[in-house]
C-alpha atoms as a PDB file:
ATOM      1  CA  UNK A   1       3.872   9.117  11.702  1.00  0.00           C
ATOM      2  CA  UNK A   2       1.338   8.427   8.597  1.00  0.00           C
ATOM      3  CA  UNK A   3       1.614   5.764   6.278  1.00  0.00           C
ATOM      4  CA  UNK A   4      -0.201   5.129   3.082  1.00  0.00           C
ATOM      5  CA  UNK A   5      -0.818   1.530   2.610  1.00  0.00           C
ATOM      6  CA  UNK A   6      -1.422   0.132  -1.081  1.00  0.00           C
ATOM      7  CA  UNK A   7      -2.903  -3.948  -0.532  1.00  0.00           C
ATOM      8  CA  UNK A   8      -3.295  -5.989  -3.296  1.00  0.00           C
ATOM      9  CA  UNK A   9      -3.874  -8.975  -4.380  1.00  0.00           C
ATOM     10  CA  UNK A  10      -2.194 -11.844  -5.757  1.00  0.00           C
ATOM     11  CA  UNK A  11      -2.457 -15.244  -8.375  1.00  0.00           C
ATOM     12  CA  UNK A  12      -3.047 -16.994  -4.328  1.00  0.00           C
ATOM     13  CA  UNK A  13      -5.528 -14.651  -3.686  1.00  0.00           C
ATOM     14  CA  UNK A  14      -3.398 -14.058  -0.604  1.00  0.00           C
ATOM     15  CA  UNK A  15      -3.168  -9.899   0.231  1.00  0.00           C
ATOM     16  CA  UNK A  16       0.377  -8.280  -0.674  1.00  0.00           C
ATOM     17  CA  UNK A  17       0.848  -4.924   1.492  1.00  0.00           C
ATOM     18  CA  UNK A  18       3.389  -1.837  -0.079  1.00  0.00           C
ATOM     19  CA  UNK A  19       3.896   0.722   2.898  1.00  0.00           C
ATOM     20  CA  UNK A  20       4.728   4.029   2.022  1.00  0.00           C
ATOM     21  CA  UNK A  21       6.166   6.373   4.858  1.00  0.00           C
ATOM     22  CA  UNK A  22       4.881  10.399   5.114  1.00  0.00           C
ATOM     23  CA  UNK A  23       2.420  10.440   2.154  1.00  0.00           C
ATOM     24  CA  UNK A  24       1.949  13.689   0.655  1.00  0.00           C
ATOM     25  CA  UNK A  25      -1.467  14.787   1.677  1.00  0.00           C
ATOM     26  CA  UNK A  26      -3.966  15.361   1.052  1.00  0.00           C
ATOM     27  CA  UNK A  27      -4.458  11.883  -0.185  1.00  0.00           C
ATOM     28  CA  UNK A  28      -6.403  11.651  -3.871  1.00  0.00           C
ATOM     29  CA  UNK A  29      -7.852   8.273  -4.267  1.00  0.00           C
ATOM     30  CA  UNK A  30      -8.056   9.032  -7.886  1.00  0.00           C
ATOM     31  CA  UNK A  31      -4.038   9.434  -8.140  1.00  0.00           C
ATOM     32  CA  UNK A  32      -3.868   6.625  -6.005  1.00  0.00           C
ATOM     33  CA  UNK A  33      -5.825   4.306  -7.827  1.00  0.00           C
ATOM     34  CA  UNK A  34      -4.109   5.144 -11.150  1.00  0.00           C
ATOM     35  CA  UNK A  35      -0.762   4.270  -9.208  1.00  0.00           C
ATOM     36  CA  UNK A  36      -2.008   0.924  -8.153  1.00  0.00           C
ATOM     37  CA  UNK A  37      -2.584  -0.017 -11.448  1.00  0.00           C
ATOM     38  CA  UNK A  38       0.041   0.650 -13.201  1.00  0.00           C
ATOM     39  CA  UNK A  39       1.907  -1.239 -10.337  1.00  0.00           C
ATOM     40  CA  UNK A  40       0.164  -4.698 -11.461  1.00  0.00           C
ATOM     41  CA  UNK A  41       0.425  -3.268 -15.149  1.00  0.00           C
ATOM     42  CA  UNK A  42       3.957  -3.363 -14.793  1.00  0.00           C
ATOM     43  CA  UNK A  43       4.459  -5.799 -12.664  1.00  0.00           C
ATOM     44  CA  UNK A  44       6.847  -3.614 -10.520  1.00  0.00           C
ATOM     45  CA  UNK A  45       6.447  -5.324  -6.957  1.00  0.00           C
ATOM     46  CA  UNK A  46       7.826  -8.924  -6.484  1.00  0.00           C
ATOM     47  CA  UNK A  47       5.276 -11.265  -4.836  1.00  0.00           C
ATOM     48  CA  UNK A  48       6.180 -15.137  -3.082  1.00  0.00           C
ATOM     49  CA  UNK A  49       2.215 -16.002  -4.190  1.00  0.00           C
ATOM     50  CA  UNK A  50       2.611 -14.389  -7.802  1.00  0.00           C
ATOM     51  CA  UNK A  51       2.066 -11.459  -9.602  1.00  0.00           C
ATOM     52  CA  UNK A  52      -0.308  -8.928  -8.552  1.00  0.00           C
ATOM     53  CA  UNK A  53      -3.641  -9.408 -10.059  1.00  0.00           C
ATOM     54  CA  UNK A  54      -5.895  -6.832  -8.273  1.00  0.00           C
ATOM     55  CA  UNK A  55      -5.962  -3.952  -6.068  1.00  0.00           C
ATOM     56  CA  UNK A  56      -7.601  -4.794  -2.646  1.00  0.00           C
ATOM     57  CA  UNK A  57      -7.922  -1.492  -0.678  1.00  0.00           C
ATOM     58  CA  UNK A  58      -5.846   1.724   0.088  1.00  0.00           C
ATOM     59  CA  UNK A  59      -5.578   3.274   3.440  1.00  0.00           C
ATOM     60  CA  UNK A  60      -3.495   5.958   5.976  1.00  0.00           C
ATOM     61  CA  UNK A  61      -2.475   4.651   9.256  1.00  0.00           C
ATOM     62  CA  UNK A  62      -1.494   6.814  11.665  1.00  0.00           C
ATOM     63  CA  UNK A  63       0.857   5.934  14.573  1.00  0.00           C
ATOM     64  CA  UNK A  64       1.850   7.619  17.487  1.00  0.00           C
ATOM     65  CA  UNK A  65       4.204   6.526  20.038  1.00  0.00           C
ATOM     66  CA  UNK A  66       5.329   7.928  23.146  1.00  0.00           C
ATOM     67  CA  UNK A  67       8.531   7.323  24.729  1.00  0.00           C
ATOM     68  CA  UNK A  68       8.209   6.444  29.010  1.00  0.00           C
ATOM     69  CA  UNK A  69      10.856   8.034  30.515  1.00  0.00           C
ATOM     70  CA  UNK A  70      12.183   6.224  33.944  1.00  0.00           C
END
């Protein structure tokens, strides 16, 4: 499973991850820039260290797991 993760940052200057299951890809850092800013624009995502003030980074992580069967 992929997920896009937006990280920002906030008034602490601590970083504020939004996960984002099965991204549509391919990924375009352009789209996803404009995104991130209009998330701190409007102020959409609720912080405990403040608003959002800047983006940090964008990234996919992929995961695999593997069930053990007994």
């Amino acid at each position: 499973m992929k997920t896009l993760e937006l990280k920002f940052t906030n008034e602490e200057e601590r970083v504020v991850t939004l996960s984002l299951d099965n991204p549509v890809e391919p990924i375009d850092p352009e789209t996803v820039r404009q995104i991130m800013e209009q998330i701190i624009e409007t102020n959409a995502i609720f912080s405990t260290g403040g608003d959002l003030v800047a983006k940090h980074s964008a990234r996919i992580v992929e995961r695999h797991v593997e069930d053990i069967v007994w």
